[in-house]
Protein backbone atom coordinates (compact mmCIF):
# COMPACT_ATOMS: atom_id res chain seq x y z
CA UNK A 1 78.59 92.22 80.80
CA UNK A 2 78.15 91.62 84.71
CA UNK A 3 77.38 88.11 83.91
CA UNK A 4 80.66 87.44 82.15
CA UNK A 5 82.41 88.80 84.15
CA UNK A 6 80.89 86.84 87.04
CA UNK A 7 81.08 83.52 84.90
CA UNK A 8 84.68 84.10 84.91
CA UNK A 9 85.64 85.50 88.47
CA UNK A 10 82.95 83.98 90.80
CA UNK A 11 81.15 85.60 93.07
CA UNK A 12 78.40 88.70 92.95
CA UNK A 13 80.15 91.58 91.42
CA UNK A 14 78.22 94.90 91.06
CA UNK A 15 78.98 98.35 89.53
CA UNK A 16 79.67 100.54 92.49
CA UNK A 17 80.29 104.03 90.63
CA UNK A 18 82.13 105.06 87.30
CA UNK A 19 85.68 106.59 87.85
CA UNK A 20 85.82 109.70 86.41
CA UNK A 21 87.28 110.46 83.18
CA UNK A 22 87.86 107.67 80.39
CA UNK A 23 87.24 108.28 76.46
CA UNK A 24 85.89 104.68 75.24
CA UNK A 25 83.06 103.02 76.89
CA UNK A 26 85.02 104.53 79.95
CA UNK A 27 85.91 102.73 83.65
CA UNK A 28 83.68 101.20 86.27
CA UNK A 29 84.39 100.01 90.09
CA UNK A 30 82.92 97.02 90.87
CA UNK A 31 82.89 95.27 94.03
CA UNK A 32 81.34 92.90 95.89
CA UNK A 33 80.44 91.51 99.25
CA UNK A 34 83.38 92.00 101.93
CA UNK A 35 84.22 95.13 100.47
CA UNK A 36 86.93 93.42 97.46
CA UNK A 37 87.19 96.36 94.78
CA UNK A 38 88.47 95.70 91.00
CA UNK A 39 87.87 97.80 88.22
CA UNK A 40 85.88 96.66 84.45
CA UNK A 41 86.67 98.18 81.18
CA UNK A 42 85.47 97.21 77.77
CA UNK A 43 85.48 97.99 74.25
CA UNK A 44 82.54 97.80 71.94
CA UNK A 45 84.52 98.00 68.74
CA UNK A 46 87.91 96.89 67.83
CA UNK A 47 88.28 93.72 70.66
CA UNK A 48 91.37 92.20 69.58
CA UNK A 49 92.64 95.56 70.54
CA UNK A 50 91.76 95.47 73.97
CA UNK A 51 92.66 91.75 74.78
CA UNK A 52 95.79 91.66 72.62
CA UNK A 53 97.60 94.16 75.23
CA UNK A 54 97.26 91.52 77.98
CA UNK A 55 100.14 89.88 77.23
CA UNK A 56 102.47 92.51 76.71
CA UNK A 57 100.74 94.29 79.97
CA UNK A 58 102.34 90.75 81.56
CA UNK A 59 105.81 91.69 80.03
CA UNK A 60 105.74 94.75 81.36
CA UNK A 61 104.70 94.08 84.56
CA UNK A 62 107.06 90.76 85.14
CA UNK A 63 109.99 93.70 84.36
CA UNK A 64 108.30 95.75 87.44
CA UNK A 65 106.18 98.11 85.28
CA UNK A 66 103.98 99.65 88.08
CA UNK A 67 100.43 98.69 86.01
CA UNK A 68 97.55 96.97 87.36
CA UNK A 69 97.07 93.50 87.08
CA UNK A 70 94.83 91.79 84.66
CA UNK A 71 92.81 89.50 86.58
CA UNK A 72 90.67 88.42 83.73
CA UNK A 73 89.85 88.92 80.42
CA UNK A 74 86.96 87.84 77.55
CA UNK A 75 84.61 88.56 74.71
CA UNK A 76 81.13 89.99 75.44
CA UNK A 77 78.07 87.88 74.60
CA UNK A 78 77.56 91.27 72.00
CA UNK A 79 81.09 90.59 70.72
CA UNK A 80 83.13 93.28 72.62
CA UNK A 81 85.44 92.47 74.83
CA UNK A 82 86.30 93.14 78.28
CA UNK A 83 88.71 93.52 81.30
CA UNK A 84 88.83 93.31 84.38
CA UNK A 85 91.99 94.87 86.54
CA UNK A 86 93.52 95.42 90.15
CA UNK A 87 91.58 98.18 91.94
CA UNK A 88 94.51 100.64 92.74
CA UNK A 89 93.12 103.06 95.55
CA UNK A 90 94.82 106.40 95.30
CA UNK A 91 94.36 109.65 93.23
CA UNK A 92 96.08 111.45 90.45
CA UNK A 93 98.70 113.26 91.60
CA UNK A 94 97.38 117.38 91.41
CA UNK A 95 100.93 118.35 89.58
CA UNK A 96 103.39 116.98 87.84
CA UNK A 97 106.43 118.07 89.97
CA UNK A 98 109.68 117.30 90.51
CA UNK A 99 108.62 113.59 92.46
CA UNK A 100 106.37 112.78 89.85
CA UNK A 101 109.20 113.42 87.05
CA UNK A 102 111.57 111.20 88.50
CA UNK A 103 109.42 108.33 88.64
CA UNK A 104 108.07 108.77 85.73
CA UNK A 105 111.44 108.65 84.15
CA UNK A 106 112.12 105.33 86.23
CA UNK A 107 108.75 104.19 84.81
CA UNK A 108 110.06 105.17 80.84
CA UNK A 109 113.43 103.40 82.02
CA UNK A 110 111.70 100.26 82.65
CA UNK A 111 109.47 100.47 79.25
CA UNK A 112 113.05 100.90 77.56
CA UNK A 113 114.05 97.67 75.01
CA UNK A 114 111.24 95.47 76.36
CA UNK A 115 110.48 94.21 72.96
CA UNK A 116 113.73 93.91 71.09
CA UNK A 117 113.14 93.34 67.26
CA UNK A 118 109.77 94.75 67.22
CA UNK A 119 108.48 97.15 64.50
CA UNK A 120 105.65 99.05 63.33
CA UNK A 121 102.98 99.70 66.19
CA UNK A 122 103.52 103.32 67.40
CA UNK A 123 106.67 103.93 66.03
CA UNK A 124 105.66 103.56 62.09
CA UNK A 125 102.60 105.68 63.13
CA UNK A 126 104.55 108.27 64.06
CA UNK A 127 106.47 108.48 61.38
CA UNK A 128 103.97 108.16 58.41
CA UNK A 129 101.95 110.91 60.07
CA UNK A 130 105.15 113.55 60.41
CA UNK A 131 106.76 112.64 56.90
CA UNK A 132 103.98 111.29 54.67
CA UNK A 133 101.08 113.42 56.21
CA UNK A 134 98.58 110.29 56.64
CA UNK A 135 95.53 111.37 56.90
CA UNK A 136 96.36 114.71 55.97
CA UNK A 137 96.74 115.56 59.63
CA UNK A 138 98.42 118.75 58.89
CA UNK A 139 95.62 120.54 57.12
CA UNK A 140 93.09 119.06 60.07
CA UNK A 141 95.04 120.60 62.57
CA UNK A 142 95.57 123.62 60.27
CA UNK A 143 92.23 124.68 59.61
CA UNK A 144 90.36 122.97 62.83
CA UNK A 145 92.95 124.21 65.93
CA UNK A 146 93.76 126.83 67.61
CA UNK A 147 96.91 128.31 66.94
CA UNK A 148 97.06 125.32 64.09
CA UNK A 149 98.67 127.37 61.16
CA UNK A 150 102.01 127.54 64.19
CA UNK A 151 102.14 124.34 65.07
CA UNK A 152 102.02 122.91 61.65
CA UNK A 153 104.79 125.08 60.93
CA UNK A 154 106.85 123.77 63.97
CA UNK A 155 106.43 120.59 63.05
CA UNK A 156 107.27 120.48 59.19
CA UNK A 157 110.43 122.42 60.71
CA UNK A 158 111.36 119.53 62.73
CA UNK A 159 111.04 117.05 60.36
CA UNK A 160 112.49 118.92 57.39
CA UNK A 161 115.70 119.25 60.10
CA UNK A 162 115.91 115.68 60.45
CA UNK A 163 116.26 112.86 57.89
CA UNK A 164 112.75 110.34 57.77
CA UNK A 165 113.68 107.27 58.79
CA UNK A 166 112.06 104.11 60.79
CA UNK A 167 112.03 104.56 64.18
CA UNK A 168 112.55 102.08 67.06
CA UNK A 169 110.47 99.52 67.92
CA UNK A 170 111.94 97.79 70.30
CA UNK A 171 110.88 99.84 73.37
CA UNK A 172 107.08 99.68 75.49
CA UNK A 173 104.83 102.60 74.67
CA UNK A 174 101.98 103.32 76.78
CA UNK A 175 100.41 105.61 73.91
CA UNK A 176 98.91 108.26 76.37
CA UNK A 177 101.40 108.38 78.95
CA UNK A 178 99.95 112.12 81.11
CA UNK A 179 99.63 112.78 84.63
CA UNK A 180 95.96 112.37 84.27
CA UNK A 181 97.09 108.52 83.51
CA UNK A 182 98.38 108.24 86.78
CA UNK A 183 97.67 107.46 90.52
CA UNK A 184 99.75 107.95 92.91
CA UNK A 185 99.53 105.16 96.01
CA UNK A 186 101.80 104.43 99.21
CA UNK A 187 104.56 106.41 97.91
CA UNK A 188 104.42 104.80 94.08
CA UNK A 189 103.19 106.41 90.68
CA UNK A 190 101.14 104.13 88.88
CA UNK A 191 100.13 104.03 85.06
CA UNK A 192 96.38 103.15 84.15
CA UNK A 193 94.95 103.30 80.90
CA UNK A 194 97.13 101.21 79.28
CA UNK A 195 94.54 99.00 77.20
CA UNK A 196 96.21 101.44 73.93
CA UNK A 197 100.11 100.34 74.67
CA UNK A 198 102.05 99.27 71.91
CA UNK A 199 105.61 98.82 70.56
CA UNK A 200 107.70 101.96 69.29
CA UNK A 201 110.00 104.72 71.02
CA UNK A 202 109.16 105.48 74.31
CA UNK A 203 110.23 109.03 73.54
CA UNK A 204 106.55 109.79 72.17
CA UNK A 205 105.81 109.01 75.88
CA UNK A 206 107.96 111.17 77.65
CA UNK A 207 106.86 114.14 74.62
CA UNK A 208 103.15 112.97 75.59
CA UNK A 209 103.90 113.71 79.15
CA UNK A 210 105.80 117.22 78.43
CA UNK A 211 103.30 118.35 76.14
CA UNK A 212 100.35 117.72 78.08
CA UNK A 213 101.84 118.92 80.84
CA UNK A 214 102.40 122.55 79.42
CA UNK A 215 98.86 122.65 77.85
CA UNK A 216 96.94 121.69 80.90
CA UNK A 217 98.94 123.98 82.80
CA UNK A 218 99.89 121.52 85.93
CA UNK A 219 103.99 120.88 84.54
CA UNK A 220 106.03 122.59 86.91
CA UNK A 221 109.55 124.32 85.61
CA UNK A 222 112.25 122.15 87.67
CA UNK A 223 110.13 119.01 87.00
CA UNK A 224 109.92 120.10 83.12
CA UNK A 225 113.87 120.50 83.46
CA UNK A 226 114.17 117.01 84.87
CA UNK A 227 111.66 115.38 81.91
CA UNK A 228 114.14 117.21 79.70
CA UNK A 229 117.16 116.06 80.29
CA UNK A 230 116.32 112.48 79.86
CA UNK A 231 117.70 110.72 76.86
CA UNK A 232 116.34 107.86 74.74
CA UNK A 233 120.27 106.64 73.89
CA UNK A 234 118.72 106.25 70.24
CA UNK A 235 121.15 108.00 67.31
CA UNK A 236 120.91 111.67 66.58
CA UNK A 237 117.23 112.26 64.78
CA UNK A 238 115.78 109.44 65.94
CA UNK A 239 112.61 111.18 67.96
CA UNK A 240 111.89 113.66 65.07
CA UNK A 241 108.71 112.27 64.16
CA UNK A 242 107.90 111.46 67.24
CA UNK A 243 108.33 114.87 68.31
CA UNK A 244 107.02 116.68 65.70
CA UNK A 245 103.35 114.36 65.47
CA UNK A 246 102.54 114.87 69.48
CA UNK A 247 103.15 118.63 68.71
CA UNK A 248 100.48 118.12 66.57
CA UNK A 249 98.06 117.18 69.49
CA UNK A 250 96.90 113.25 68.58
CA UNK A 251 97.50 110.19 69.15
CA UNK A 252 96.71 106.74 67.04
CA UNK A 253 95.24 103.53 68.51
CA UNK A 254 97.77 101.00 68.44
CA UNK A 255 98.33 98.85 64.99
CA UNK A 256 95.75 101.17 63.42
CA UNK A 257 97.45 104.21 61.08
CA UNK A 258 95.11 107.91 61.74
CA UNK A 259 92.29 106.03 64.19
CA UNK A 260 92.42 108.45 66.67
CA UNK A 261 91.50 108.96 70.11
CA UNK A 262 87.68 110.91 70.09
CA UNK A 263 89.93 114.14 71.87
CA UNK A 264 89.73 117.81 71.08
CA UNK A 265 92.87 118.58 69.70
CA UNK A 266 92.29 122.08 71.12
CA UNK A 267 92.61 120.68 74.87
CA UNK A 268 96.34 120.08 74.58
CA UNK A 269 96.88 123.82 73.51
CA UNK A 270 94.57 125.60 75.04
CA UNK A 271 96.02 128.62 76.58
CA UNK A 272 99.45 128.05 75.44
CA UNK A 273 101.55 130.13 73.18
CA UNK A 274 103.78 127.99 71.21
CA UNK A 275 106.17 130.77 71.37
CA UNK A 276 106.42 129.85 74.77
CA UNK A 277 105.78 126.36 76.90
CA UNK A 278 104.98 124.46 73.66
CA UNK A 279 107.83 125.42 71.65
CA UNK A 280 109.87 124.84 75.16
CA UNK A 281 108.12 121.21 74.93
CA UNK A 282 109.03 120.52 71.14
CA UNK A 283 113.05 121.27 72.09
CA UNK A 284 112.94 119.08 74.98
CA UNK A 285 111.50 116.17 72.85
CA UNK A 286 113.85 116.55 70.33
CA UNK A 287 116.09 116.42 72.58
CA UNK A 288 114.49 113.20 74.47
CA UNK A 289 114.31 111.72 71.24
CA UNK A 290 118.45 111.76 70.60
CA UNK A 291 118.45 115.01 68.73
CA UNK A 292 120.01 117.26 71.20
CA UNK A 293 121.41 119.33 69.27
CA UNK A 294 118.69 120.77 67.63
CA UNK A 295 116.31 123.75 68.84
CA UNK A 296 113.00 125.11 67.55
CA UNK A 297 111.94 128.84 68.63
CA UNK A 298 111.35 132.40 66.71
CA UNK A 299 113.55 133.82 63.91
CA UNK A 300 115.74 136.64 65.32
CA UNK A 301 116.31 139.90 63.72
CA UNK A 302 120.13 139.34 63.93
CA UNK A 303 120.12 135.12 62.58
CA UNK A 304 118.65 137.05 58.97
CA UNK A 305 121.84 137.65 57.55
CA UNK A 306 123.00 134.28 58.65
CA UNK A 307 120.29 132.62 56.14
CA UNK A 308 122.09 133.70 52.90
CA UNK A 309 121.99 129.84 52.02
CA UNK A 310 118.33 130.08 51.94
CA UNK A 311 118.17 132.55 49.16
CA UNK A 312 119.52 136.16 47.88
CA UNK A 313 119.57 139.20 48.94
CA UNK A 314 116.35 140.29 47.79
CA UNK A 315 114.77 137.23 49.62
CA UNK A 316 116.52 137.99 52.59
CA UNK A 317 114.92 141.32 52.27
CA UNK A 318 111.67 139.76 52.25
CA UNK A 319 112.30 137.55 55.17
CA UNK A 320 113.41 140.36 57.15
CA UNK A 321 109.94 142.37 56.12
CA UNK A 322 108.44 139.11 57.37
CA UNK A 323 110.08 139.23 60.65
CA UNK A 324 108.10 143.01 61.30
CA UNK A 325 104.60 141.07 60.29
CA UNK A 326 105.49 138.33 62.88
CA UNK A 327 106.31 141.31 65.51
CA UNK A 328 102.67 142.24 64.95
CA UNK A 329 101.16 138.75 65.39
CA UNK A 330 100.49 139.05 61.55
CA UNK A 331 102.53 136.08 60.42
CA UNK A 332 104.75 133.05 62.27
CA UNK A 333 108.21 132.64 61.59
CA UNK A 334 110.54 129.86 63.12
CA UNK A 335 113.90 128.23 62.57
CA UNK A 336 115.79 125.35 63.60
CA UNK A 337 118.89 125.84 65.07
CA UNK A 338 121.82 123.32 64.75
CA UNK A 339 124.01 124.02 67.15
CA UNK A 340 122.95 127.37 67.85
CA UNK A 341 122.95 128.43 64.08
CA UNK A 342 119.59 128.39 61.46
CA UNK A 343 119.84 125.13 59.93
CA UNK A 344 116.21 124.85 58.44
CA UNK A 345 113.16 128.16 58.52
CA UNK A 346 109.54 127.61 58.54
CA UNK A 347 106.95 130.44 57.34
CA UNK A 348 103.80 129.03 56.93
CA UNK A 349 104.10 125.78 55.03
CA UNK A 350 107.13 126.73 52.94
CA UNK A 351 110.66 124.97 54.82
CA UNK A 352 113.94 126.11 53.03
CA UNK A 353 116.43 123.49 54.43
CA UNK A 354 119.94 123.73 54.57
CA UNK A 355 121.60 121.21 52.13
């Protein structure tokens, strides 16, 4: 690999010490005499994936998108392919506060309508996992997470609330847009691992970013207030699946449907009640996502007699008997409320949608 990429820069590059983290074949420093830095990625598998983002990472970065630069490029002698960026020498910011949020909201302003017309990519993913199950995602994350049987149920609430539909392609998406995908140098945030970015709504970034901030525990409140109240300026519904699949914990490679990233699922959630910061994380991406109006959180003994539309009085007896299970951590029970009223229930896998 060192010999490519020498062929192609010049000079005597040599691997000066792996960065940390990285899920592929991960991230090397290389550098070379008079102290010049850059960094080398490469894929084994799948190399039109990794050298088809360079000219969209060229878009981007023409509009201002704070990403390294390419410098070069190729296929392995082995048939992978390889990369070789700007050395950007900072550190990850420890939390994602309030000066983080903002610019990463300037950074998911400038991914906004950078490819107008585009479709599929990210976008499509997103919806055939939340409203056609690919890959049967739902019983994965059922049976194999933490907490899984809740989250399920959160997200076949948010879809049932919303109408499928094709979401946008038109916008950048980075495709794993977290702090831990950030440095922050001379005063600027930076986004790095962006060999997976892809066309779609950048609303699965910002829920990426809200999510994974909750679960890992390094979100603060005002800067989760901030995320929040950022809209996409897409029509009403138009995050839903977005929402509802990062809920889920995954993410697809780009222009593949269910190749996922090799992550624990558990990671995102670990720690988390989704009574609490993750249910907090679904409303604010549905809210992201155009669909303000909507909110996900626990049935309440007093919104029971509301539901009459959902069934008769003997079934709103057994709702309310459900309701006492839930108190004991026995069973999950949550609603969607739009505006403020049950418009759509979720126990276990069985949604009863208003018509």
């Amino acid at each position: 690999m060192l010999n490519a990429v020498n062929a192609e820069l010049g000079g005597r590059w040599q691997v000066e010490r792996r960065l940390t983290g990285g899920w592929n074949e991960g991230a090397y420093v290389l550098s070379r005499p008079g102290g010049s830095r850059v960094v080398l990625k490469w894929r084994a598998s799948e190399p039109e994936r990794l050298l088809g983002a360079r000219e969209r990472v060229e878009v981007a970065r023409a509009r201002g998108w704070p990403a390294p630069a390419w410098l070069a490029a190729g296929r392995a002698p082995t048939g992978g392919a390889w990369v070789v960026q700007e050395f950007i020498d900072g550190r990850t910011p420890p939390r994602l506060d309030d000066f983080v949020a903002e610019q990463m909201i300037e950074i998911l302003g400038l991914q906004a309508g950078l490819f107008p017309g585009a479709d599929g990519g990210w976008g499509q993913w997103a919806a055939g996992v939340v409203f056609e199950d690919w890959d049967d995602l739902r019983d994965r994350v059922r049976s194999g997470v933490p907490g899984g049987r809740r989250i399920v149920a959160a997200v076949d609430a948010i879809a049932g609330a919303c109408p499928p539909g094709p979401l946008s392609g038109q916008d950048l998406v980075h495709g794993n847009f977290n702090l831990a995908n950030t440095i922050a140098a001379a005063g600027r945030l930076w986004v790095v691992d962006v060999e997976g970015l892809g066309t779609g709504p950048c609303a699965y970034d910002l829920a990426e970013a809200l999510l994974v901030g909750a679960g890992e525990g390094h979100l603060t409140e005002a800067a989760a207030a901030r995320l929040s109240r950022r809209r996409s300026g897409r029509p009403g519904g138009q995050g839903a699946a977005v929402d509802a699949l990062v809920g889920e914990g995954h993410q697809p490679f780009t222009g593949g449907a269910g190749r996922l990233h090799r992550r624990p699922a558990a990671r995102r959630i670990r720690g988390v009640g989704l009574d609490q910061a993750a249910i907090e994380g679904l409303r604010a991406m549905i809210m992201a996502g155009g669909a303000g109006q909507l909110a996900v959180g626990d049935l309440r003994v007093g919104e029971v007699a509301g539901l009459s539309w959902s069934g008769n009085p003997a079934h709103l007896r057994s709702v309310a008997a459900a309701l006492e299970r839930a108190a004991r951590g026995l069973e999950d029970y949550l609603v969607v409320r739009a505006p403020g009223r049950p418009a759509g229930r979720q126990a276990a896998n069985r949604l009863h949608q208003r018509a």
